[in-house]
Protein backbone atom coordinates (compact mmCIF):
# COMPACT_ATOMS: atom_id res chain seq x y z
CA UNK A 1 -35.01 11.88 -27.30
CA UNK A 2 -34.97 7.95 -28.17
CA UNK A 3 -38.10 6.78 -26.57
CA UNK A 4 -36.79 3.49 -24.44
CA UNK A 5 -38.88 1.69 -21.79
CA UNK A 6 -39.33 3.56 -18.09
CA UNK A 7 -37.51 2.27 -15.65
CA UNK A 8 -39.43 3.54 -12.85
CA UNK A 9 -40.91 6.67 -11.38
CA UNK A 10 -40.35 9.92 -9.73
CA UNK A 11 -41.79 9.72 -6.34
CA UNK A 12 -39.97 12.19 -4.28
CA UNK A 13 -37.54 15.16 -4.80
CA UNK A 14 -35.37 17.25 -2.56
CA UNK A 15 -32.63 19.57 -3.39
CA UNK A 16 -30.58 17.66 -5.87
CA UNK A 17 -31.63 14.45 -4.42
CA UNK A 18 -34.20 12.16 -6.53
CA UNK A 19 -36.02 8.88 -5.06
CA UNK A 20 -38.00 6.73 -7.48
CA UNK A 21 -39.56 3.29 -7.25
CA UNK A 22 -38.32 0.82 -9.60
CA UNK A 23 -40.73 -1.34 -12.16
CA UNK A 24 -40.46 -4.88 -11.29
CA UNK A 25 -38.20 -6.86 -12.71
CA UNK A 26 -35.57 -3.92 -13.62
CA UNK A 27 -32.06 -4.42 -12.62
CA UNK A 28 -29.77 -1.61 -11.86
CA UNK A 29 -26.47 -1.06 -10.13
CA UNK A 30 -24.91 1.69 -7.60
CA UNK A 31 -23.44 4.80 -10.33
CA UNK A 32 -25.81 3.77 -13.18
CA UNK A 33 -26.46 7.27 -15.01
CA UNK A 34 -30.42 7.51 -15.50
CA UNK A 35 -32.53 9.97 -17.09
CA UNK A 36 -35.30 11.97 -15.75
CA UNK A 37 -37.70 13.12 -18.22
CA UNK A 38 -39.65 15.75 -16.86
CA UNK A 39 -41.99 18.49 -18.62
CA UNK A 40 -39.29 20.67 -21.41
CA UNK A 41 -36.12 19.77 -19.61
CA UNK A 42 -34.28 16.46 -19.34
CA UNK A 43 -32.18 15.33 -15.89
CA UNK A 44 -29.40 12.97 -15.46
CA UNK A 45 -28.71 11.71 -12.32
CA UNK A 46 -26.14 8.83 -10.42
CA UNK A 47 -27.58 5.70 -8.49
CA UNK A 48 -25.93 6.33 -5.01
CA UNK A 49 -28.62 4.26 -3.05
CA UNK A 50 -31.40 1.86 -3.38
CA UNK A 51 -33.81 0.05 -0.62
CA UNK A 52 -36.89 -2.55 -1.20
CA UNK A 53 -39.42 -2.95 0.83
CA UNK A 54 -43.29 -3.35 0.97
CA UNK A 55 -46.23 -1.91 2.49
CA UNK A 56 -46.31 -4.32 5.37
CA UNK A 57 -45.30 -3.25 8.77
CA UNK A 58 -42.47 -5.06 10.26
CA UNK A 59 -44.37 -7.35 12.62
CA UNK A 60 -46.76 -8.57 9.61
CA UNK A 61 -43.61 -9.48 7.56
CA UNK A 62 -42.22 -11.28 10.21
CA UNK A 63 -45.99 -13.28 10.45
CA UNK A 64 -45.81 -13.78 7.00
CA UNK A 65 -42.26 -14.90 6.80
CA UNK A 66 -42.78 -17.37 10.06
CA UNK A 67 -46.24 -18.97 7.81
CA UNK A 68 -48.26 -18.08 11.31
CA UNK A 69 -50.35 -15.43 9.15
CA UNK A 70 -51.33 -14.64 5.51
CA UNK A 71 -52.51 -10.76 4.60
CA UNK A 72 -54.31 -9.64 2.06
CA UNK A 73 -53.25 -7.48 -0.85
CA UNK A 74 -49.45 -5.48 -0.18
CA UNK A 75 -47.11 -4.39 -2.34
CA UNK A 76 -43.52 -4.48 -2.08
CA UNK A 77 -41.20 -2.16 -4.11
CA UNK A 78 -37.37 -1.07 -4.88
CA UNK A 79 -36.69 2.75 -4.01
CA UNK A 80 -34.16 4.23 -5.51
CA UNK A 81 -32.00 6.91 -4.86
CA UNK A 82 -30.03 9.13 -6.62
CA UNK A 83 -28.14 12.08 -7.03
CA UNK A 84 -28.57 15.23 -10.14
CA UNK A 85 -25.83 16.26 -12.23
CA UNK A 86 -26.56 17.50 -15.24
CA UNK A 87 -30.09 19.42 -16.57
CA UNK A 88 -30.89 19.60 -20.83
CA UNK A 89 -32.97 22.15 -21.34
CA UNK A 90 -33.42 23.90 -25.17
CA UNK A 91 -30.67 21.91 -26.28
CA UNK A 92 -27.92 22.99 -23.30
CA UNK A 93 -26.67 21.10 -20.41
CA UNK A 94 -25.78 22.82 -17.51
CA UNK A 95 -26.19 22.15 -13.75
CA UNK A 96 -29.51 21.15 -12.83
CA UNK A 97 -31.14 24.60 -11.94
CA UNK A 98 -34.15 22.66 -10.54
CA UNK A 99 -35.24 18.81 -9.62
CA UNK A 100 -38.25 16.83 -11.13
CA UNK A 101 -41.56 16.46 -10.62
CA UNK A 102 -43.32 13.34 -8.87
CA UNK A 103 -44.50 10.44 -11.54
CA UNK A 104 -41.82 12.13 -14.02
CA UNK A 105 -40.43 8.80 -15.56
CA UNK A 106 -37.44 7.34 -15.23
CA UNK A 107 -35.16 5.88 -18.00
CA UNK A 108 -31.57 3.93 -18.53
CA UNK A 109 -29.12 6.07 -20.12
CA UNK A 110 -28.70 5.01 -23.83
CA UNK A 111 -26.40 5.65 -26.35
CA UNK A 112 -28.08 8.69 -27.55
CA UNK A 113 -27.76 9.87 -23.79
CA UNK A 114 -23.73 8.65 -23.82
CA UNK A 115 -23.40 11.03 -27.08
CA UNK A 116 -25.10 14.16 -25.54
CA UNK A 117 -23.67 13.80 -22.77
CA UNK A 118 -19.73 14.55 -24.57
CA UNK A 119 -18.12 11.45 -22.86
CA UNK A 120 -15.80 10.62 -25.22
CA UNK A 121 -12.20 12.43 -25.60
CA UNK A 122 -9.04 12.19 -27.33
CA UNK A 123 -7.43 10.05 -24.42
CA UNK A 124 -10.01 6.98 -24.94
CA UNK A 125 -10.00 4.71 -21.39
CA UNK A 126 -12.83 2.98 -21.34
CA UNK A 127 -16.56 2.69 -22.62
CA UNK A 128 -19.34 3.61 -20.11
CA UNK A 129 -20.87 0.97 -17.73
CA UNK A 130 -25.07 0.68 -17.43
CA UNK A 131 -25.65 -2.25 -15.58
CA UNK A 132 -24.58 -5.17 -17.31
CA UNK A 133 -24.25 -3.23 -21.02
CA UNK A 134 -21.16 -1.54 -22.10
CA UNK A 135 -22.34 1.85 -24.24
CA UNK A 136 -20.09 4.35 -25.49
CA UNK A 137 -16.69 5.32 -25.41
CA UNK A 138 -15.07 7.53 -22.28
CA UNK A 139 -12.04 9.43 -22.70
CA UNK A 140 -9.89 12.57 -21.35
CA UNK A 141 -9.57 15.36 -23.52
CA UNK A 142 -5.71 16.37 -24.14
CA UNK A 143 -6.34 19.71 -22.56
CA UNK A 144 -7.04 18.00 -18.88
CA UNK A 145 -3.87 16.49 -19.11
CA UNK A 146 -1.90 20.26 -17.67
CA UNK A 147 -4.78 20.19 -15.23
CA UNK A 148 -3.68 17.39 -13.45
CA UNK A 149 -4.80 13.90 -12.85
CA UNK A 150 -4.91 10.87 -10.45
CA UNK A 151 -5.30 7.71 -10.64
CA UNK A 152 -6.23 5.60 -7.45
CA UNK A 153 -7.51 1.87 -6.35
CA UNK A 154 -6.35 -0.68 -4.00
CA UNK A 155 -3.66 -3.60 -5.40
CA UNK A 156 -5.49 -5.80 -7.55
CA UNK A 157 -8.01 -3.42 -8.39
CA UNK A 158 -7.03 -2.62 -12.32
CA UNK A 159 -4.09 0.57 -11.96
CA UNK A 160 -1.39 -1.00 -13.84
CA UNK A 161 -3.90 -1.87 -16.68
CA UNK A 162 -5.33 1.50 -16.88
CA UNK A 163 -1.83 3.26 -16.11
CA UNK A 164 -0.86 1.50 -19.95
CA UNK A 165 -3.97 1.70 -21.56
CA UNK A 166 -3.95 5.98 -20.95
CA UNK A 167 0.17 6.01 -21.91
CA UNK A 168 -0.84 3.78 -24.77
CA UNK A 169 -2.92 6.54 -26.39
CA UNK A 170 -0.49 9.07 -25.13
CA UNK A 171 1.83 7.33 -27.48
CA UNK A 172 -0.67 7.22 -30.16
CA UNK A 173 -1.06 10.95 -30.02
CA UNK A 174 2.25 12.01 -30.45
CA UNK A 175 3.78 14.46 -30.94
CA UNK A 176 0.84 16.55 -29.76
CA UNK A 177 1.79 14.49 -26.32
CA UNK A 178 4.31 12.64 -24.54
CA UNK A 179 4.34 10.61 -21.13
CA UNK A 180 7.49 10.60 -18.48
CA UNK A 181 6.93 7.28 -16.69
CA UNK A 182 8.36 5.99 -13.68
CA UNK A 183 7.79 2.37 -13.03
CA UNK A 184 8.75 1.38 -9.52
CA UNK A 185 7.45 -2.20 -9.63
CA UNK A 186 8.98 -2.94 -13.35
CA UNK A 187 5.90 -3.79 -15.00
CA UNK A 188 5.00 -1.82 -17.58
CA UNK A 189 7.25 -2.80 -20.05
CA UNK A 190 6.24 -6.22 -20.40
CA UNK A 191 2.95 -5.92 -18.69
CA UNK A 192 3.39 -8.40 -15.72
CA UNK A 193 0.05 -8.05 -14.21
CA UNK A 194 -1.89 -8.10 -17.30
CA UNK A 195 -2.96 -11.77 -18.48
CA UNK A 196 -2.38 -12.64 -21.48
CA UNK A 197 0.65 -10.76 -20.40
CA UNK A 198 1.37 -7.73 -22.87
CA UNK A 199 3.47 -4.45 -21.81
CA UNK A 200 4.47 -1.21 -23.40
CA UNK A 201 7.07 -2.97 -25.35
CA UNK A 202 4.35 -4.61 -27.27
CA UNK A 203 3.03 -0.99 -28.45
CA UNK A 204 3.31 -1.00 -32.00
CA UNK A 205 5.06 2.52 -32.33
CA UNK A 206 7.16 1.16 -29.13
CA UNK A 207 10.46 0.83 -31.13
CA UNK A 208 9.60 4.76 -32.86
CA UNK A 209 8.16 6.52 -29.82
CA UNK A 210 9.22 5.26 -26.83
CA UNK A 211 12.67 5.20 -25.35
CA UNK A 212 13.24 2.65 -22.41
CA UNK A 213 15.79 3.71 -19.70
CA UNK A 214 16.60 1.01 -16.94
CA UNK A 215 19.46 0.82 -14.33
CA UNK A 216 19.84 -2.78 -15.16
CA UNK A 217 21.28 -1.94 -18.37
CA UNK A 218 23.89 0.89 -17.41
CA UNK A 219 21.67 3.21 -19.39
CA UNK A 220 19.88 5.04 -16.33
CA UNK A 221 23.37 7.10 -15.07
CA UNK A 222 24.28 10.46 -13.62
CA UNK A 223 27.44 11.75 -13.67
CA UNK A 224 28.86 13.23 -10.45
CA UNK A 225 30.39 16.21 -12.80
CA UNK A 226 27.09 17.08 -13.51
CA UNK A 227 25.72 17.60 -10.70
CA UNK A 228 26.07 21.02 -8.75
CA UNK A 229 25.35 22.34 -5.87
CA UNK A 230 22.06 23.80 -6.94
CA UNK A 231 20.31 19.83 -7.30
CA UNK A 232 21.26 19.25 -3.76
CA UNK A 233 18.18 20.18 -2.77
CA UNK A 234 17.07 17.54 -5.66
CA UNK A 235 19.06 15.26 -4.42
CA UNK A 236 18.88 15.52 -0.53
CA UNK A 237 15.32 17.24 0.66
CA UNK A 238 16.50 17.32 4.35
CA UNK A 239 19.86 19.57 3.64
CA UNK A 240 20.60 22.50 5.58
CA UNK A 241 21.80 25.80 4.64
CA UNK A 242 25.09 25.53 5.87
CA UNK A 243 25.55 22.16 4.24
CA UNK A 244 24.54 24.04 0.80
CA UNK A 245 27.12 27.06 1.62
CA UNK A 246 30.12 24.26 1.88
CA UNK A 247 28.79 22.75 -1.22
CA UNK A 248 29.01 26.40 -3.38
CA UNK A 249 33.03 27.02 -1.20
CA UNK A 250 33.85 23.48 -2.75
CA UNK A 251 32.39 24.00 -6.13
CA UNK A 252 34.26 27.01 -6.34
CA UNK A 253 36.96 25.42 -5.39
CA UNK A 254 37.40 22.50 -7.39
CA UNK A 255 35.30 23.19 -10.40
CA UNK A 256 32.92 20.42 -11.83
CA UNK A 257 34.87 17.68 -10.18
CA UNK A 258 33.83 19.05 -6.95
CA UNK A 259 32.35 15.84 -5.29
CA UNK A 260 35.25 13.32 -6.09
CA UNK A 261 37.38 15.87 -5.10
CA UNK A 262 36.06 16.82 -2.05
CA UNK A 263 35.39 12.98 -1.09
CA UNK A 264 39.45 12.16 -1.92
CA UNK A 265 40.46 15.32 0.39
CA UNK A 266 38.54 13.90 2.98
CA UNK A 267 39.71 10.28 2.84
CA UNK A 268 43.51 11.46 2.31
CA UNK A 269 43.91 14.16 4.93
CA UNK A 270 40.85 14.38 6.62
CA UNK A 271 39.74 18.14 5.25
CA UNK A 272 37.92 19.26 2.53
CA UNK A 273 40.89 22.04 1.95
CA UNK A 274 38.03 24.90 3.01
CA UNK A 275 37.53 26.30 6.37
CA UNK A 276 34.23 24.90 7.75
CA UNK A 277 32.26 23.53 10.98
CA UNK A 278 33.67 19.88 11.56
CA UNK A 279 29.74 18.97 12.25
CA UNK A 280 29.04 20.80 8.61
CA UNK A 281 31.64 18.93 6.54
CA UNK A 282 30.75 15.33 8.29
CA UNK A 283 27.19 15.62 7.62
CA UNK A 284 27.59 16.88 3.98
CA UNK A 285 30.33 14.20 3.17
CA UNK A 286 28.02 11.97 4.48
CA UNK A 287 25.26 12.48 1.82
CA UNK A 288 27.49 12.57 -0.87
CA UNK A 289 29.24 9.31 -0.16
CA UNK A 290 25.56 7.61 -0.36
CA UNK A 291 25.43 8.27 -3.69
CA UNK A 292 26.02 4.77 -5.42
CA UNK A 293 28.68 4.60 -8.11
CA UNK A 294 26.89 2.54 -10.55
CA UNK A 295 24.10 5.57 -10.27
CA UNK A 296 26.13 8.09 -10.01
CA UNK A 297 29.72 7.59 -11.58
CA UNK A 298 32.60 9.84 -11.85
CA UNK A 299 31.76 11.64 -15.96
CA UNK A 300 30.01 14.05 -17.61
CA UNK A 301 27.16 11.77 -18.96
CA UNK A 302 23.54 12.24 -17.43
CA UNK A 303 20.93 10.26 -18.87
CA UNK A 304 18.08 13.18 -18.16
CA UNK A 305 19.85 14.79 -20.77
CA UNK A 306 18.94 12.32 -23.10
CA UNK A 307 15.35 11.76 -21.41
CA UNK A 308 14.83 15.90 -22.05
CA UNK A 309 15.79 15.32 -25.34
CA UNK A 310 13.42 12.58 -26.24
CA UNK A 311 10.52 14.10 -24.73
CA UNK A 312 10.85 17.55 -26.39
CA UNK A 313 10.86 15.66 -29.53
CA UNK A 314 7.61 13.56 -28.38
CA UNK A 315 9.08 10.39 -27.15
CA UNK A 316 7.61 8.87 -24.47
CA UNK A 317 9.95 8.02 -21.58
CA UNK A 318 9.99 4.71 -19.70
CA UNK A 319 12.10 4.80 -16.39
CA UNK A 320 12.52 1.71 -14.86
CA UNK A 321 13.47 2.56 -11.63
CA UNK A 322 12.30 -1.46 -9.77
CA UNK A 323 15.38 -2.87 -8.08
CA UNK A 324 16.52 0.21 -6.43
CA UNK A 325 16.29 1.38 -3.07
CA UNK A 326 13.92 3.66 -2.11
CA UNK A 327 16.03 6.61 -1.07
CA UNK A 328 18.05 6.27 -4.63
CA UNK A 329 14.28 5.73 -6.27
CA UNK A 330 13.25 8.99 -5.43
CA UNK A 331 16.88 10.78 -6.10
CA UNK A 332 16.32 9.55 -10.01
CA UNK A 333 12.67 10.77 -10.09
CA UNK A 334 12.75 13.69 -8.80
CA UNK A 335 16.59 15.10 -10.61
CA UNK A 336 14.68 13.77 -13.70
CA UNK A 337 11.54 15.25 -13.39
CA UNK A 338 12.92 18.45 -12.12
CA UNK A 339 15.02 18.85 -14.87
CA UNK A 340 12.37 18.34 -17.89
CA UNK A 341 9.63 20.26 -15.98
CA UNK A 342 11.90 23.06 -15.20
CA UNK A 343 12.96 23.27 -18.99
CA UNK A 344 9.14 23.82 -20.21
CA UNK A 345 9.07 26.42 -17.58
CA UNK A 346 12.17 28.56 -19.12
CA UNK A 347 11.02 27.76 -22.68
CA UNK A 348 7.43 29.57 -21.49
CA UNK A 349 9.32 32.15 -20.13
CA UNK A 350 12.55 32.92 -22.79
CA UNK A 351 11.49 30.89 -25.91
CA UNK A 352 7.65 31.42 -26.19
CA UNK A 353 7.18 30.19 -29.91
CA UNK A 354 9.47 27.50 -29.44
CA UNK A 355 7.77 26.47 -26.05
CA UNK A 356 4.68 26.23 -28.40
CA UNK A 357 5.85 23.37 -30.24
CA UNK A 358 6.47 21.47 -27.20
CA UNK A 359 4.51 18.25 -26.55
CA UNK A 360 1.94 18.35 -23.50
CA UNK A 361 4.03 16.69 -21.40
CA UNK A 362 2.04 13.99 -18.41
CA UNK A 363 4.33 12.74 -15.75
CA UNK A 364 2.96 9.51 -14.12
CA UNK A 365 4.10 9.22 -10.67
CA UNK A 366 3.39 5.62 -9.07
CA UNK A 367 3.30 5.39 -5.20
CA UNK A 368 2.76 9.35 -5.41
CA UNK A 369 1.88 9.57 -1.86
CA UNK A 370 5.68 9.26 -0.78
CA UNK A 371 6.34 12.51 -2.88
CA UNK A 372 3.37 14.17 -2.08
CA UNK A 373 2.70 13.60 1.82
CA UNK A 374 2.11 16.96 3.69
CA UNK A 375 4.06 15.10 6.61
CA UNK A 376 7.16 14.88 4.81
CA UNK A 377 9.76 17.20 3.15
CA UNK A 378 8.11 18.84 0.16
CA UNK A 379 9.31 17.62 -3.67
CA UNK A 380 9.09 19.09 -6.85
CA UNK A 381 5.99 17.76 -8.17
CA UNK A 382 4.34 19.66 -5.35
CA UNK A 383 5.21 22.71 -7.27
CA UNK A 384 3.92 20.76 -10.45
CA UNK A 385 0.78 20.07 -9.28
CA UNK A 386 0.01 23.83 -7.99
CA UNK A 387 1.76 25.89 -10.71
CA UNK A 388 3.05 24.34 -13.50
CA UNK A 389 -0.25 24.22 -15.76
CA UNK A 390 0.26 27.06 -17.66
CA UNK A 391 3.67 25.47 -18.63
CA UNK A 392 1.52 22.00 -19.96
CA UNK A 393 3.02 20.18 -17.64
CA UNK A 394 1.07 17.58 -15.77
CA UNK A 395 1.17 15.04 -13.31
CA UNK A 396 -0.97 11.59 -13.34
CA UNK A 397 -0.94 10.86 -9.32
CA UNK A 398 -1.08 6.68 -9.05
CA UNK A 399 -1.72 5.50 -5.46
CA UNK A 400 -3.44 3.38 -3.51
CA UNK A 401 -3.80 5.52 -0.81
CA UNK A 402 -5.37 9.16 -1.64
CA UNK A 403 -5.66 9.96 2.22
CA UNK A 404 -2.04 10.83 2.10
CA UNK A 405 -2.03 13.14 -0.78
CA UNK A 406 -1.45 16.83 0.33
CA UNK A 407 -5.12 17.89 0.17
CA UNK A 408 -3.95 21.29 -1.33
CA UNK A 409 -2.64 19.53 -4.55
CA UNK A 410 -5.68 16.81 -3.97
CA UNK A 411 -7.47 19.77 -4.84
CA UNK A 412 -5.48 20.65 -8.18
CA UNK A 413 -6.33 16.91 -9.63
CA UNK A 414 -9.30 18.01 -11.83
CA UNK A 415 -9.21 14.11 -13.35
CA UNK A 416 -9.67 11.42 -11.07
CA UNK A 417 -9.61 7.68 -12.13
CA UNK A 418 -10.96 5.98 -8.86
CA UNK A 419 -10.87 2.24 -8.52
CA UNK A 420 -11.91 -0.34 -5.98
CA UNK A 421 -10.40 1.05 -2.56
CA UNK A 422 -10.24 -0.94 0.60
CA UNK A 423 -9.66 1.58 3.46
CA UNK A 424 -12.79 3.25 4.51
CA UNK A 425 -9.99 6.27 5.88
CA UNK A 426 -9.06 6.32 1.54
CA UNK A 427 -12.84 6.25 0.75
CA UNK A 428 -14.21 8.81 2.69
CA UNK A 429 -11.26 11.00 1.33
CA UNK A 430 -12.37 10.63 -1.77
CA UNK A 431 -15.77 11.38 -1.51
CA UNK A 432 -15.67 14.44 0.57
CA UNK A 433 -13.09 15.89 -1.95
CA UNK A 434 -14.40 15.01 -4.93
CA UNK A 435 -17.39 16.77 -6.14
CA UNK A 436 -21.11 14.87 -6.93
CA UNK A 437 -19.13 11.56 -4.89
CA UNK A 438 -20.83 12.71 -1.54
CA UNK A 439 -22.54 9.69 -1.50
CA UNK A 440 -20.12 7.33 -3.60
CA UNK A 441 -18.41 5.26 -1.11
CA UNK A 442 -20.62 2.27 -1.18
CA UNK A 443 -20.35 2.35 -5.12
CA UNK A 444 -16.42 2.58 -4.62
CA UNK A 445 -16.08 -0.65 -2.73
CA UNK A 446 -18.29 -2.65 -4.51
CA UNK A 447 -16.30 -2.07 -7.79
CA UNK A 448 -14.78 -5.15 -9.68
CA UNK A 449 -11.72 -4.98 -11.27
CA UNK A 450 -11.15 -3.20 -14.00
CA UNK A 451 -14.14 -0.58 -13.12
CA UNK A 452 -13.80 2.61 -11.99
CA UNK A 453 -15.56 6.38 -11.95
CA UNK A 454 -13.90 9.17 -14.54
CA UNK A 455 -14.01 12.60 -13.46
CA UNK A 456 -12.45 15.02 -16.15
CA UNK A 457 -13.60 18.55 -15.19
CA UNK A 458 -14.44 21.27 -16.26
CA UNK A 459 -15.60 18.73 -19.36
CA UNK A 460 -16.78 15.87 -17.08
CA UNK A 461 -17.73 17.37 -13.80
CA UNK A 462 -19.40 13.72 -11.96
CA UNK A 463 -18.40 10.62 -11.78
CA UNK A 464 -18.65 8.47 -14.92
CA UNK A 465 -18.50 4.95 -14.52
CA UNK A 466 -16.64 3.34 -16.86
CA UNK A 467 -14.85 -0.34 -17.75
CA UNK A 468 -11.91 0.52 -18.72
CA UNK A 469 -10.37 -1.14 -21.94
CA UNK A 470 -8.51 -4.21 -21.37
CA UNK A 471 -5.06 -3.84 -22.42
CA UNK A 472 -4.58 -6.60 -24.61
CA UNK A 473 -7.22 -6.38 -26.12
CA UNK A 474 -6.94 -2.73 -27.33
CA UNK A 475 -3.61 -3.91 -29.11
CA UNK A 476 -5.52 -6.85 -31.08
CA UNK A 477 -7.99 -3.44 -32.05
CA UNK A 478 -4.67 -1.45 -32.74
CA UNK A 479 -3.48 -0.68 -36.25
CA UNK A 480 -0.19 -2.60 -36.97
CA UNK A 481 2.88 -0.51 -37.88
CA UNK A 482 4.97 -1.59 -40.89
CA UNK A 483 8.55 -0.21 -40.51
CA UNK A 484 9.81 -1.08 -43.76
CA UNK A 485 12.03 -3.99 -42.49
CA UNK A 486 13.26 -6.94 -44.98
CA UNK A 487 11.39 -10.04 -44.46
CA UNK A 488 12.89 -12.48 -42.73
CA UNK A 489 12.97 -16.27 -43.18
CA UNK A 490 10.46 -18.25 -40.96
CA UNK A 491 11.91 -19.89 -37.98
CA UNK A 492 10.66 -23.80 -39.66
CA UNK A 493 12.98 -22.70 -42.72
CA UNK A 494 16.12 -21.41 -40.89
CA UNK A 495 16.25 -24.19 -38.58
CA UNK A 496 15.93 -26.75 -41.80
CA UNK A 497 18.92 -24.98 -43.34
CA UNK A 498 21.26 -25.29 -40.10
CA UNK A 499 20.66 -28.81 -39.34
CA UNK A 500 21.75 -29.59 -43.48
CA UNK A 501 24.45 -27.63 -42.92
CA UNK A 502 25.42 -29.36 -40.06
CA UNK A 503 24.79 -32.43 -41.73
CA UNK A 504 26.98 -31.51 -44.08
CA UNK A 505 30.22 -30.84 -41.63
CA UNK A 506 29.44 -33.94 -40.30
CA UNK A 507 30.29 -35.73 -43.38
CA UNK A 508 33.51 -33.71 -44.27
CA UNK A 509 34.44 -34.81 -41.15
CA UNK A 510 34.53 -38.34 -41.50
């Protein structure tokens, strides 16, 4: 091991909780990753807590501080606490199987500590935070991506930045990946949050391996005539059985066409021309006539085929879904989403070879909690979250406010990207659930923005914190993409040429 300068000292142990006293003049911050050096093994263990003091009892500090008295020789010190994660011992790391000795010294992680300690991954985020240095790189392996993932922080705190900078190298891993995005705010394409402002559409491969759906542009559509009665459930998570039994009598009835139709019947004679409950037919014709037409028009085009289609072949998916209300928001997301997931699970299950070839698919899902709240009527990407895995399907949960996740698929997000969180309710969620962050929620307040702690089991199993790369700045670092295009006159020239010829109709004018 690099021999650095000690930090500090061991002075107390207890179960897998370490207190030293700082050396003067050190300065540290709440997560730091230190090592303990102690006989043949080597710990490494989180800052959760820290208090200085000095060997004065209260009422002579308060003499001293007043200037009534002056003592003789004290000493004041920093203890530190902190938490054990990991042991090295003969070369293997492992959970710490035991807890140092006292006057074992104490050491800031270096980059020889960053390398043993397997931080980086294919998925690179961010480079790891010690104090005031920046060491080595952090990422998420491509395997955790099937094992679920979220990504959570108050506004302001850094998401949208870190929600492009992981699609970003999604992107760059293609076609071994591929990222189904939906953007309810409208700001990843361009990157509105970011400053300088840059976006998704300034991805070098965007034009090659992303596709960018939007309902602003007609291209984000789907057709009535493809819709049967089987997506109702999709479509409309509060329908009741004998809604869905009409639905089957009219599709059997009328074919493909069944929901114009029906809706025409209705408005011309005031049946549905099948025998059914007057309550029954009301309350289904009254879901189907909130479907919008510019959403949902009467054809046979659905852009989800399109979307399935692109991300089988490893093109990342962009869905703008900003502008829309929130009842047609989550009609889009979830047909979509259903749709593609649902495919990997029938390739895995009819087409194993050919499901093989298939991209690892991750599914970010901004303001998850309002498809994933236990309180309300359950959605598809519950069933992601707790059993699509084997299929490599995963879902990157973005929200500020964890509390409301259902705390059985909480428990399937074996990544965690946790930001700067304002409700003590959010913070205390996180740390109970969230193993070696028992003693985190100081550390998560008191992040700035762009920080945050990486947890990426089984390969990270405690909280790494990171800074996470700036997104502009990991495009200036980005290999340009030449496409083989013409060159193109500069803008100076071609505006030189117009005004002559202008110039020139002028004259044959007069």
């Amino acid at each position: 091991m690099t021999n650095t300068n000690s930090i500090g000292f061991v002075c107390g142990a207890k179960g897998d909780s370490v207190s030293f006293l700082a050396n003067k003049d050190v300065s540290l911050s709440f997560g730091q990753i230190v090592r303990i050096d102690s006989a043949e093994r080597n710990f490494y263990a989180r800052v959760v807590n820290s208090e200085s003091s000095s060997t004065l009892e209260t009422i002579e500090q308060l003499r001293e501080a007043e200037g009534k008295e002056a003592f003789g020789p004290y000493s004041s010190f920093r203890s530190v606490n902190a938490v054990l994660f990991l042991e090295k011992k003969a070369g293997k790391l492992r959970s710490p199987t035991f807890n140092p000795n006292y006057r074992d010294k104490v050491y800031a992680a270096s980059e020889e500590d960053c390398s043993i300690l397997k931080l980086s991954g294919e998925l690179e985020v961010g480079r790891l935070r010690s104090e005031d240095q920046l060491l080595g790189t952090v990422g998420i392996n491509i395997d955790a991506i099937p094992r679920m993932m979220g990504m959570f922080g108050m506004t302001g705190s850094g998401k949208t930045n870190t929600e492009l900078i992981l699609n970003a190298q999604i992107i760059d891993n293609s076609p071994r990946t591929v990222a189904l995005i939906y953007d309810f705010a409208g700001q990843l394409l361009e990157g509105k949050e970011i400053k300088p402002q840059r976006g998704l559409k300034d991805h070098p491969l965007f034009h090659s391996r992303v596709q960018y759906y939007s309902a602003k542009d007609g291209k984000m559509a789907v057709g009535l005539r493809t819709l049967t009665p089987a997506k109702l459930d999709t479509l409309f998570p509060d329908i009741q059985p004998p809604q869905k039994r009409l639905a089957w009598a009219l599709y059997r009835q009328f074919g493909a066409d069944w929901i114009e139709r029906t809706r025409d019947t209705y408005r011309a004679e005031g049946t549905v021309g099948v025998r059914a409950q007057k309550v029954v037919v009301e309350a289904l014709l009254q879901k189907l006539s909130s479907l919008p037409h510019d959403l949902f028009p009467a054809s046979n085009y659905t852009f989800v085929e399109s979307a399935l289609q692109n991300v089988c072949n490893g093109v990342t998916c962009l869905i703008d879904i900003s502008g829309l209300r929130s009842e047609d928001q989550n009609r889009i997301v979830c047909l979509s989403a259903s749709a593609i997931a649902e495919h990997y699970k029938r390739m895995w299950e009819e087409n194993y070879e050919e499901w093989q070839k298939l991209p690892t698919l991750l599914i970010t899902l901004e303001e998850a909690h309002e498809f994933l709240d236990p309180n309300k009527p359950k959605t598809i990407f519950s069933d992601i979250a707790l059993t699509y895995r084997k299929y490599r399907v995963g879902i990157n949960a973005v929200t500020p406010r964890p509390s409301r996740i259902n705390f059985d698929v909480f428990a399937e997000l074996w990544t965690k990207v946790i930001m700067k969180t304002e409700l003590k309710k959010d913070r205390v969620y996180l740390t109970e659930n969230t193993p070696y962050m028992e003693y985190s929620e100081t550390e998560i307040k008191m992040l700035d923005v762009g920080e945050a702690l990486l947890i990426s089991e089984p390969k990270i199993k405690f909280a790494v914190p990171i800074k996470v790369t700036h997104y502009p700045e990991y495009l200036e670092a980005h290999d340009k993409v030449d496409y083989g295009l013409p060159s193109s006159s500069n803008l100076t020239e071609m505006d030189g040429r117009i005004k002559r010829l202008n110039e020139q109709d002028k004259i044959s004018l007069e």
